[in-house]
N, C-alpha and C. Protein backbone atom coordinates (compact mmCIF):
# COMPACT_ATOMS: atom_id res chain seq x y z
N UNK A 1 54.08 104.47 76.31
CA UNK A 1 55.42 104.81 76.73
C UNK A 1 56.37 103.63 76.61
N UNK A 2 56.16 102.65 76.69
CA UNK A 2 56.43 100.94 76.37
C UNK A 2 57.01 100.95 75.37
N UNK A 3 58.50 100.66 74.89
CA UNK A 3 59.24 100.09 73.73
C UNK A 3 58.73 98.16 73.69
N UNK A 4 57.79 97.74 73.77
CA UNK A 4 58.17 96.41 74.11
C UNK A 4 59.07 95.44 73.24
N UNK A 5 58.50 94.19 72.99
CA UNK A 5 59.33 94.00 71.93
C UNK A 5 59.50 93.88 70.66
N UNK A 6 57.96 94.41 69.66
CA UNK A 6 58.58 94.41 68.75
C UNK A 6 59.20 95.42 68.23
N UNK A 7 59.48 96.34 68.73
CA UNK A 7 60.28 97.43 68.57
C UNK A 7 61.60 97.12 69.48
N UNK A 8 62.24 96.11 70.05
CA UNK A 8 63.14 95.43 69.95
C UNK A 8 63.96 95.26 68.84
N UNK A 9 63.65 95.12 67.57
CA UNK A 9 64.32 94.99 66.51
C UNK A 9 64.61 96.11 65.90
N UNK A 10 64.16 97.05 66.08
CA UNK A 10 64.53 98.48 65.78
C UNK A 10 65.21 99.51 66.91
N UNK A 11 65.72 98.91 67.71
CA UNK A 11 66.05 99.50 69.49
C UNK A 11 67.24 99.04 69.93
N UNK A 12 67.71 99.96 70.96
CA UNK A 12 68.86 99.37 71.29
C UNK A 12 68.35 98.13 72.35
N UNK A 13 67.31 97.90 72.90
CA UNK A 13 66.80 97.12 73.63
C UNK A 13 67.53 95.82 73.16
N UNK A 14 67.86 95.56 71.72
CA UNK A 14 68.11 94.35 71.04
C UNK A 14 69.81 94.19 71.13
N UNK A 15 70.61 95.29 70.74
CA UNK A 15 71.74 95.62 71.61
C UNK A 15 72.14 94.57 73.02
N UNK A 16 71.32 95.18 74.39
CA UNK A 16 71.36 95.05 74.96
C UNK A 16 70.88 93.51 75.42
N UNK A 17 69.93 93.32 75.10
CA UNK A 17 69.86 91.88 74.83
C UNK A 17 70.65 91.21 74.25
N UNK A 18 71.47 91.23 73.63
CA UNK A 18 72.51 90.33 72.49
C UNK A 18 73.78 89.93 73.39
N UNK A 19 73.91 91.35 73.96
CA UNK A 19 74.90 91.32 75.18
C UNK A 19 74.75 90.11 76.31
N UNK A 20 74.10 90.48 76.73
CA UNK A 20 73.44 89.97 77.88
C UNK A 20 73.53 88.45 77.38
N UNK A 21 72.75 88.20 76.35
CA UNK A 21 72.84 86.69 76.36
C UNK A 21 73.89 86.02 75.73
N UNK A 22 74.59 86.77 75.23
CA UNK A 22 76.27 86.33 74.45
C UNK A 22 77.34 86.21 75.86
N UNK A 23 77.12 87.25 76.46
CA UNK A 23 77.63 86.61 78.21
C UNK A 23 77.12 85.98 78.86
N UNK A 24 76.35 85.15 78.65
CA UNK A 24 75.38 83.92 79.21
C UNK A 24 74.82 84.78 80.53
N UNK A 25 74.53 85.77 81.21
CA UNK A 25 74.29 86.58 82.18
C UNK A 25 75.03 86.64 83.01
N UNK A 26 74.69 87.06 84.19
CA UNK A 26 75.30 86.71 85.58
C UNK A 26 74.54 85.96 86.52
N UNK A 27 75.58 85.84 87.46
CA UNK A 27 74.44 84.76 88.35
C UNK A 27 74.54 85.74 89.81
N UNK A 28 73.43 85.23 90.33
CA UNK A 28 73.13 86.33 91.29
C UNK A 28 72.65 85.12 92.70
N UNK A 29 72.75 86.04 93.37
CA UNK A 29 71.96 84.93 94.75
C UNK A 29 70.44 85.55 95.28
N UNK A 30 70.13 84.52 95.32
CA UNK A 30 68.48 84.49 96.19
C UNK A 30 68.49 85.95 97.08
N UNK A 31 67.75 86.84 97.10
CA UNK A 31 67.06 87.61 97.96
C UNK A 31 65.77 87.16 98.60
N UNK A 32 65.10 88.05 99.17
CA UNK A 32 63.76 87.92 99.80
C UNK A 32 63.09 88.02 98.81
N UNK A 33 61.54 86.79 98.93
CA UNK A 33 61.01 86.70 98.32
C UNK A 33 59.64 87.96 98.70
N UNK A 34 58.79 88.34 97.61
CA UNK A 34 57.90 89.33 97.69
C UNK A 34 56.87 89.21 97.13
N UNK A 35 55.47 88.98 97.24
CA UNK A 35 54.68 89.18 96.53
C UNK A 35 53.68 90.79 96.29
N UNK A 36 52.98 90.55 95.77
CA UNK A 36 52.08 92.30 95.34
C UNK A 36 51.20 91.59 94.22
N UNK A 37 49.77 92.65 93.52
CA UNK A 37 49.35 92.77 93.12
C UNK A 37 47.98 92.24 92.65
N UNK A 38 47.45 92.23 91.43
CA UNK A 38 46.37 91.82 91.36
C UNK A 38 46.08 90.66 90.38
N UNK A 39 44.93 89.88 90.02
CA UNK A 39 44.82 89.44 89.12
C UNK A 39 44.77 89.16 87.83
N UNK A 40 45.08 88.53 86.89
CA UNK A 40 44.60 88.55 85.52
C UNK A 40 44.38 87.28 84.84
N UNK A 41 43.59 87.25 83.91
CA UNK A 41 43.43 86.00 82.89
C UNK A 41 42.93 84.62 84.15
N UNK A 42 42.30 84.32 85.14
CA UNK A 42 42.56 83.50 85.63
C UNK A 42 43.65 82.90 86.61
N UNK A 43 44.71 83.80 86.69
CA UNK A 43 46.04 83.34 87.58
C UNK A 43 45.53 83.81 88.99
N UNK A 44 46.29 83.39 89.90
CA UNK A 44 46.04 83.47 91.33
C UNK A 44 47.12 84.81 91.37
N UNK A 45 46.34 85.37 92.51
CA UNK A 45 47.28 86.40 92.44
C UNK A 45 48.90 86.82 92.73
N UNK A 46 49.54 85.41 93.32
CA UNK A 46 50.56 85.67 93.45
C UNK A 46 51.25 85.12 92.17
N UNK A 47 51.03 84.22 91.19
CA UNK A 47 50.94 83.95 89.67
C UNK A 47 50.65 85.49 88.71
N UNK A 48 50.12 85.87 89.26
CA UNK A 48 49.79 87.06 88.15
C UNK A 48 50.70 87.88 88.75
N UNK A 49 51.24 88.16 90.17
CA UNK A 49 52.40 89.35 90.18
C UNK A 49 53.67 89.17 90.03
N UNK A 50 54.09 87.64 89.91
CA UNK A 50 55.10 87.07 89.88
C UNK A 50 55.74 86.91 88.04
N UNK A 51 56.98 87.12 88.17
CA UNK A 51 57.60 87.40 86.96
C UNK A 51 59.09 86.68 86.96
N UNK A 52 59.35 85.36 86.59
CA UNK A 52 60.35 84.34 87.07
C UNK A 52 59.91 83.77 88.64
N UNK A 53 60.93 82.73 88.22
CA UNK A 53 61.69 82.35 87.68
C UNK A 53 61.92 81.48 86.60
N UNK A 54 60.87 80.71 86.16
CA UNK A 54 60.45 80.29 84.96
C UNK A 54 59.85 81.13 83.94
N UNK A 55 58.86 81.63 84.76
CA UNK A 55 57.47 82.38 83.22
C UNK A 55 56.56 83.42 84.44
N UNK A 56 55.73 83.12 83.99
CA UNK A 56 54.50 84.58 84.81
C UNK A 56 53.27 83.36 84.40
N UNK A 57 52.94 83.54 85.67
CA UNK A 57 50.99 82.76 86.05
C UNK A 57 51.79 81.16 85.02
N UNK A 58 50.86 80.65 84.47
CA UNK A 58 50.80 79.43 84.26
C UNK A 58 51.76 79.52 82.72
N UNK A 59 52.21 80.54 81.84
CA UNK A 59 53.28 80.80 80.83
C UNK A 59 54.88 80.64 81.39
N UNK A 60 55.44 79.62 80.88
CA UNK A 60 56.81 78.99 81.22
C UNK A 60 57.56 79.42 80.22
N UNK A 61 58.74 79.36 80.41
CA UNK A 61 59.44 79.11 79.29
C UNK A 61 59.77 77.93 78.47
N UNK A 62 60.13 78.31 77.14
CA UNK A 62 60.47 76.69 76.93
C UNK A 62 58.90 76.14 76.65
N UNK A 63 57.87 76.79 76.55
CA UNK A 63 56.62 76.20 76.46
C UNK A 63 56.42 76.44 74.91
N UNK A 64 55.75 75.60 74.06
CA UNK A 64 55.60 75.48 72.36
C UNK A 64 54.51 76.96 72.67
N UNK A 65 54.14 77.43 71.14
CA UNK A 65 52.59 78.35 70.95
C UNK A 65 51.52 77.92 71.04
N UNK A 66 51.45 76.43 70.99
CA UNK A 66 50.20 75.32 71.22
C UNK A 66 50.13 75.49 72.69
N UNK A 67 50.77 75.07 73.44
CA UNK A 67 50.87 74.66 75.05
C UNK A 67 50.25 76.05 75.77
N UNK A 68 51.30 77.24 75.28
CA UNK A 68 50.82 77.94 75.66
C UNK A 68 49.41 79.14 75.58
N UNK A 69 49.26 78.91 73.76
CA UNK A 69 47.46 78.83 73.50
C UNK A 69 46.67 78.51 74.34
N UNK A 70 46.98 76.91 74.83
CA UNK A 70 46.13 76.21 75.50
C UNK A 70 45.81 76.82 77.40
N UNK A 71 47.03 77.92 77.80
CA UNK A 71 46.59 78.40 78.72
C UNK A 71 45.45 79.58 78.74
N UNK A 72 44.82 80.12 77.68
CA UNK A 72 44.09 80.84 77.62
C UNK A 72 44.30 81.93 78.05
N UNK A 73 45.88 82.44 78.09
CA UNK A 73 46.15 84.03 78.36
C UNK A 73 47.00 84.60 77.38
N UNK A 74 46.76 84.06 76.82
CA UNK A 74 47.66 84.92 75.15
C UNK A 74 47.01 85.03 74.25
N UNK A 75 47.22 86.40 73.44
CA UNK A 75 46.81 86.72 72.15
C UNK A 75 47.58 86.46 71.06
N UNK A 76 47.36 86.22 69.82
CA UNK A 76 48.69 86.17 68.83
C UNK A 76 48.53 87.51 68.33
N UNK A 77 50.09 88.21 68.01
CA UNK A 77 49.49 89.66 67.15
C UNK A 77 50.37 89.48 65.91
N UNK A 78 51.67 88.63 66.07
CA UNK A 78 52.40 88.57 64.46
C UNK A 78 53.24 87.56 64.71
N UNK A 79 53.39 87.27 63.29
CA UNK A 79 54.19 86.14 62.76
C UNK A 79 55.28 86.09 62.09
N UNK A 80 56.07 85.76 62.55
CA UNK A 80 57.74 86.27 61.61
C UNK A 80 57.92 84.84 61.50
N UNK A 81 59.11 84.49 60.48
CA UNK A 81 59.77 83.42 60.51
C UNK A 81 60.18 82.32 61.30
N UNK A 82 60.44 83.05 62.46
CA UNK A 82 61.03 81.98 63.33
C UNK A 82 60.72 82.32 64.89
N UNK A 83 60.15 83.43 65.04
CA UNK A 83 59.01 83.80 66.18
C UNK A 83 57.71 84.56 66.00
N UNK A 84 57.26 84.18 66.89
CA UNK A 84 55.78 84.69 66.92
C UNK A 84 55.50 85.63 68.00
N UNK A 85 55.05 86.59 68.02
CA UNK A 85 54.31 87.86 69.05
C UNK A 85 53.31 87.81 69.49
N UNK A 86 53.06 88.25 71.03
CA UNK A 86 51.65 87.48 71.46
C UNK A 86 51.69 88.59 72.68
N UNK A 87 50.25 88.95 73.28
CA UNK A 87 50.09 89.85 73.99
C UNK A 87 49.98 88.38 75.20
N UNK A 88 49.53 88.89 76.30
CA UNK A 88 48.94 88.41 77.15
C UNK A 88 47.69 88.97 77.50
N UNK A 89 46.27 88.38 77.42
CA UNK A 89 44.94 89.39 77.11
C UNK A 89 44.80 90.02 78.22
N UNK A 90 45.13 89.84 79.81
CA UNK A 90 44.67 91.08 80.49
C UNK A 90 45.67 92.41 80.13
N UNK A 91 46.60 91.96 79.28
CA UNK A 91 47.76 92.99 79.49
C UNK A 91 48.10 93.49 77.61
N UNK A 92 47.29 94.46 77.39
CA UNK A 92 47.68 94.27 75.40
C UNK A 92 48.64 95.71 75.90
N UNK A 93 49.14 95.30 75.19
CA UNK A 93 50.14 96.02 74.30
C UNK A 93 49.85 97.10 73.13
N UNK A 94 50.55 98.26 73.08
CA UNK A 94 50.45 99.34 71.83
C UNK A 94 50.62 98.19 70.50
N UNK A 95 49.67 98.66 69.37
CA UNK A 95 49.84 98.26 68.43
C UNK A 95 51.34 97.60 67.84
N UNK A 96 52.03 98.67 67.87
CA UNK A 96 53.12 98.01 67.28
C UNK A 96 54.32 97.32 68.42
N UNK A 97 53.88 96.21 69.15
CA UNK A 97 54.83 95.66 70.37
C UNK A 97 53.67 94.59 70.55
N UNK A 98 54.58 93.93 71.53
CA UNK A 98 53.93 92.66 72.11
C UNK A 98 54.32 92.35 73.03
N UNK A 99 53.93 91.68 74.14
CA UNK A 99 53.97 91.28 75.44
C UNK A 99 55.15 90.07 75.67
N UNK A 100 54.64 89.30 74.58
CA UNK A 100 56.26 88.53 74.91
C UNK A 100 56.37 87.49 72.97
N UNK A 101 57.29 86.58 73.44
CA UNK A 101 57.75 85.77 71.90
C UNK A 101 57.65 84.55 72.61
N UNK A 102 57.54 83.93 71.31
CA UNK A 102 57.67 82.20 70.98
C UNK A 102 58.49 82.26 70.05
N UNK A 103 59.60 81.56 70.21
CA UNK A 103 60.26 81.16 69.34
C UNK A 103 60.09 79.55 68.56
N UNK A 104 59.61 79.35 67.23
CA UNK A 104 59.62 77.96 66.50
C UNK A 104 60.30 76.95 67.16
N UNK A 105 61.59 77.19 67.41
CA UNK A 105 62.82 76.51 67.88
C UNK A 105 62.80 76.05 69.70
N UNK A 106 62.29 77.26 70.17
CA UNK A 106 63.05 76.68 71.64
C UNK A 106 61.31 77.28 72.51
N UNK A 107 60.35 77.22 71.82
CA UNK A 107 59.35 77.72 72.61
C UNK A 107 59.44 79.15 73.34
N UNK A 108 58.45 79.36 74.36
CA UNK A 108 58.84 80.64 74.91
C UNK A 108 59.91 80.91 75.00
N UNK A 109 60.34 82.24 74.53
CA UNK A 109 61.92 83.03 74.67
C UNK A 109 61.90 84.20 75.57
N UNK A 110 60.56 85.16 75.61
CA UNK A 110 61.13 86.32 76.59
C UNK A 110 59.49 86.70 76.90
N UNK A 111 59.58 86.92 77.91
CA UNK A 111 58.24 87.82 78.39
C UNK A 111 58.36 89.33 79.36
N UNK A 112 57.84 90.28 78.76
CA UNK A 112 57.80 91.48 78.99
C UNK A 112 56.88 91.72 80.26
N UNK A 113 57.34 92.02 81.40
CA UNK A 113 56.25 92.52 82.45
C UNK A 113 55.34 93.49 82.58
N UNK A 114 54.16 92.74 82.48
CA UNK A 114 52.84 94.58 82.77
C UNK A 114 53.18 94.84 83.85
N UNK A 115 52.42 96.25 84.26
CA UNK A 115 52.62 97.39 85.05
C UNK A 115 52.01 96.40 86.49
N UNK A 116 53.07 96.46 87.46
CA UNK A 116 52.27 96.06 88.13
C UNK A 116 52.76 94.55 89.08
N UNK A 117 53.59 93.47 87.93
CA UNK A 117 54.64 92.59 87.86
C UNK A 117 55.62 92.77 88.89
N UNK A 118 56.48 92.35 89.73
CA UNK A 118 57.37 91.95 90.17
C UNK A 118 58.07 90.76 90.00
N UNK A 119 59.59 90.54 90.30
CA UNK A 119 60.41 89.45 90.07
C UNK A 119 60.23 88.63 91.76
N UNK A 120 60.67 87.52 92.02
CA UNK A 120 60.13 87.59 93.07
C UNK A 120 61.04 88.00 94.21
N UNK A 121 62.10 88.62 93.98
CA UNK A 121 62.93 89.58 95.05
C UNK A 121 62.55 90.57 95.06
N UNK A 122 61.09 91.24 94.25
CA UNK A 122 60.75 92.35 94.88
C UNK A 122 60.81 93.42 93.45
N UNK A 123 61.37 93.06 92.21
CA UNK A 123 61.75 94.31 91.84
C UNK A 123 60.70 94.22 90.70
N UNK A 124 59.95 95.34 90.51
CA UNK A 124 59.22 96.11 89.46
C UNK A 124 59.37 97.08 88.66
N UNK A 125 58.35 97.56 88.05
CA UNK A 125 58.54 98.81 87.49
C UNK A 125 58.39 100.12 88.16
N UNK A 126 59.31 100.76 88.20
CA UNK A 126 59.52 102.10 89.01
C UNK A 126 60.89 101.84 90.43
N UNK A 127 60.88 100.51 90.15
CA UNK A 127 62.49 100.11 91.09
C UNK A 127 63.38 100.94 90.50
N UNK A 128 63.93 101.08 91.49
CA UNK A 128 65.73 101.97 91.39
C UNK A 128 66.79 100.92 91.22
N UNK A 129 67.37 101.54 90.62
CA UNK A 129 69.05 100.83 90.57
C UNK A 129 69.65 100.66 91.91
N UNK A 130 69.32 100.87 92.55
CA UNK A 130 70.00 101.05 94.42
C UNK A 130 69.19 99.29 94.84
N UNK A 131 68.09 99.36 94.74
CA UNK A 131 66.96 98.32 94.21
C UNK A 131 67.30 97.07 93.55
N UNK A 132 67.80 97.53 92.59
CA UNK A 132 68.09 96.49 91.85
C UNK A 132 69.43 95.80 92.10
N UNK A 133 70.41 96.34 91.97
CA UNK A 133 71.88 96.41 93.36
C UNK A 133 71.62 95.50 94.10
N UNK A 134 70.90 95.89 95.21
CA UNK A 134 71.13 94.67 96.27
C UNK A 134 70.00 93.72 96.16
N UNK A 135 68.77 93.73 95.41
CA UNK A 135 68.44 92.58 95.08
C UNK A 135 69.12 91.75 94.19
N UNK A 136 69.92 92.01 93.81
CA UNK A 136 70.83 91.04 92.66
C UNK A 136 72.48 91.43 92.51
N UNK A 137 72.71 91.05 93.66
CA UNK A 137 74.21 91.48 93.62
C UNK A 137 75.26 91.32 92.81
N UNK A 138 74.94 90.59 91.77
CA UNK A 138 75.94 90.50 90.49
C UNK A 138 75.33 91.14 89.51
N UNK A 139 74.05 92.01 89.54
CA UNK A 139 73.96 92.71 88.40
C UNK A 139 74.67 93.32 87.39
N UNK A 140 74.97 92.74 86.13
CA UNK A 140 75.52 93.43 85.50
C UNK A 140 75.19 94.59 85.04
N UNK A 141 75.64 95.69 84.79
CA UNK A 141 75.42 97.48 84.41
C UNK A 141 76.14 97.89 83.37
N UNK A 142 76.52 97.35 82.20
CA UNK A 142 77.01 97.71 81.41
C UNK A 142 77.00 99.25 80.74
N UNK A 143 77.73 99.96 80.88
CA UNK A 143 77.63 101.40 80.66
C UNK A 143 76.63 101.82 79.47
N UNK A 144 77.08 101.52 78.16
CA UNK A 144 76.18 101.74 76.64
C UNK A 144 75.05 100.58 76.88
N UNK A 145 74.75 99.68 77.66
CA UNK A 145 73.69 98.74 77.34
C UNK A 145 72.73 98.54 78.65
N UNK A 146 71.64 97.72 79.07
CA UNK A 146 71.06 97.48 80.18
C UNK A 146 71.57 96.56 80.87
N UNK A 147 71.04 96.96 82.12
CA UNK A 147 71.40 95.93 83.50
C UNK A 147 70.58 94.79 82.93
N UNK A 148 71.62 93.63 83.82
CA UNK A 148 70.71 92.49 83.46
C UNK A 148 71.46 91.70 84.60
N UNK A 149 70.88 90.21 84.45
CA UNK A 149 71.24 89.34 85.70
C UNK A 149 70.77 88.11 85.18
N UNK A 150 71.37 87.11 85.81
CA UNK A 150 70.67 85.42 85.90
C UNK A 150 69.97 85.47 86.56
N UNK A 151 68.79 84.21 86.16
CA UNK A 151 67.14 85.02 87.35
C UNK A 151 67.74 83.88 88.64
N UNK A 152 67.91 84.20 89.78
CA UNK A 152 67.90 83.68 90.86
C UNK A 152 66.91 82.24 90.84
N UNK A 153 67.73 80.60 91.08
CA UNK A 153 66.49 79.66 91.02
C UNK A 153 66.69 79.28 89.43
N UNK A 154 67.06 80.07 88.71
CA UNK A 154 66.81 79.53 86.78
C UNK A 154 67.90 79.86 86.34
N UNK A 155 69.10 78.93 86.48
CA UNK A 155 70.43 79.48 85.53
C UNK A 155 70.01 79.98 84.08
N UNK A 156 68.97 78.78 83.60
CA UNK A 156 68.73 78.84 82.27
C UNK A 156 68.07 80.44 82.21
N UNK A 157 68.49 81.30 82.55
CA UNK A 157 66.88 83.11 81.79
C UNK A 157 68.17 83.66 82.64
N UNK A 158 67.67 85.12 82.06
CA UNK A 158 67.98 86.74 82.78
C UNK A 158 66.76 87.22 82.56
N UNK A 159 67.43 88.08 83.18
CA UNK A 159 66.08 89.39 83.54
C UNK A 159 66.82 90.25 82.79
N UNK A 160 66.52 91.37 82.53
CA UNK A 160 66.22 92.77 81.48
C UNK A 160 65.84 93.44 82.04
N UNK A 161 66.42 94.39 82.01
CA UNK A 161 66.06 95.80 82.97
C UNK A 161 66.16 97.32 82.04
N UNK A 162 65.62 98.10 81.65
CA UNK A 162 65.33 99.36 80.94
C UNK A 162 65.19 100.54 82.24
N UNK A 163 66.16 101.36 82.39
CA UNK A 163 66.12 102.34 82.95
C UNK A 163 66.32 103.75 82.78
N UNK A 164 65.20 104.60 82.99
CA UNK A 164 64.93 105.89 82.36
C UNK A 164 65.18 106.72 84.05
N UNK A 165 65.67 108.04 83.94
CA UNK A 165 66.16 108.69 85.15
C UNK A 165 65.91 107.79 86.42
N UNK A 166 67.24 107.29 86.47
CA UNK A 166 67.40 105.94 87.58
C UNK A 166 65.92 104.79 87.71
N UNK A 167 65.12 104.79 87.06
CA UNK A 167 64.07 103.85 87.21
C UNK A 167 63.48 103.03 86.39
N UNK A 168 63.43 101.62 86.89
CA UNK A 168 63.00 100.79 85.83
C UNK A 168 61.55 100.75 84.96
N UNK A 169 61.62 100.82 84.04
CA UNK A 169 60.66 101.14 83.41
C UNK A 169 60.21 99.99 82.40
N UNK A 170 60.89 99.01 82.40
CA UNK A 170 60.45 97.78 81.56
C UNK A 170 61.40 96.74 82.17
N UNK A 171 60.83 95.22 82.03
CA UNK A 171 61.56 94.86 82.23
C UNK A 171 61.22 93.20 81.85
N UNK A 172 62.17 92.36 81.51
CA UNK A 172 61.72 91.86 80.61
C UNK A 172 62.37 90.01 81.49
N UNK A 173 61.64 88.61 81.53
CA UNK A 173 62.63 87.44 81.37
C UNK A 173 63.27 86.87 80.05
N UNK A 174 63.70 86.32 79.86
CA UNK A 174 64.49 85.64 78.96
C UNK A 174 65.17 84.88 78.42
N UNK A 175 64.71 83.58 77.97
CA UNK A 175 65.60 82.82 77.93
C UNK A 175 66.92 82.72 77.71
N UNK A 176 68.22 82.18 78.00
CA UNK A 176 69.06 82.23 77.51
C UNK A 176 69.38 81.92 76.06
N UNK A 177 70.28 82.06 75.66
CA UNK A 177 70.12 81.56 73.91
C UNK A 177 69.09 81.48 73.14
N UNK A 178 68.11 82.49 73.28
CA UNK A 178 67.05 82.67 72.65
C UNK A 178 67.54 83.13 71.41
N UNK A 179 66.30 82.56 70.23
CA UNK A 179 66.50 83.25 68.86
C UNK A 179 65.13 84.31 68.05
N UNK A 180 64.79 85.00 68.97
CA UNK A 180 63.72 85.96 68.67
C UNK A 180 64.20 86.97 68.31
N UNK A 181 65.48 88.02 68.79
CA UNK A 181 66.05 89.09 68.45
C UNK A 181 67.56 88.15 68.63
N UNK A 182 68.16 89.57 67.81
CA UNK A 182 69.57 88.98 68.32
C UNK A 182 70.18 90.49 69.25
């Protein structure tokens, strides 16, 4: 059910992303922090449910494909020019998508949350927009494109938000000025 991202380049997902980071995001203020869930790859569990404000478990942003190889929770699945596609192994991805990018240039650029993920104000997949609202009170909602926000704690990223009958259903960090999609 997952557009991730390499179907980003064929999606309005990429749209919406372009937006988002051509308005450098918004900035939002700190909510309550939240943890949930379970383990994967080795991360502790509040590392594995946590999604920003840097990266997820021991994957940062800004980290090379070496560095982050070297954490032993990524798969590579493709190679483009100037980014690379990589699952995260407790978490694969449909054939044609990937869990998150490396970009040549600026290292990690965006990571896609598995089922299960939270930001650490709480919001996941199956959050509401009511949800997302007052955890991030400057959310932007752009009518034709997705909500998005500055991650609370990391001027540098937004968050990405995909919402199907009021509920989030993907949701993604991101560096700012990333060059993986436009």
């Amino acid at each position: 059910m997952t557009n991730r991202a390499v179907r980003l380049g064929r999606s309005p997902m990429v749209a919406a992303l372009a937006v988002g980071v051509a308005l450098g995001g918004a900035t939002s203020a700190s909510a309550a922090e939240s943890t949930a869930g379970s383990t994967a790859g080795g991360m502790s569990a509040s590392a594995a449910s946590r999604l920003g404000p840097y990266g997820y478990g021991s994957l940062k942003l800004r980290m090379s494909a070496k560095q982050a190889q070297r954490t032993g929770e990524i798969v590579k699945k493709r190679n483009d020019e100037s980014c690379s596609g990589w699952d995260l192994k407790g978490h694969p991805t449909p054939k044609d998508s990937v869990g998150l990018f490396i970009s040549k240039k600026q290292g990690l650029a965006a990571i896609f949350a598995p089922k299960g993920v939270r930001t650490p104000e709480g919001i996941g997949i199956g959050s509401t927009m009511k949800q997302l609202k007052r955890a991030y009170p400057h959310l932007v909602a752009p009518p034709v494109a997705f909500p998005f926000t500055t991650v609370p704690g990391n001027r540098k990223a937004s968050y990405f938000f995909l919402l199907s009958h009021g509920k989030v259903y993907e949701m993604a960090l991101v560096l700012k000025g990333q060059d993986c999609f436009n």
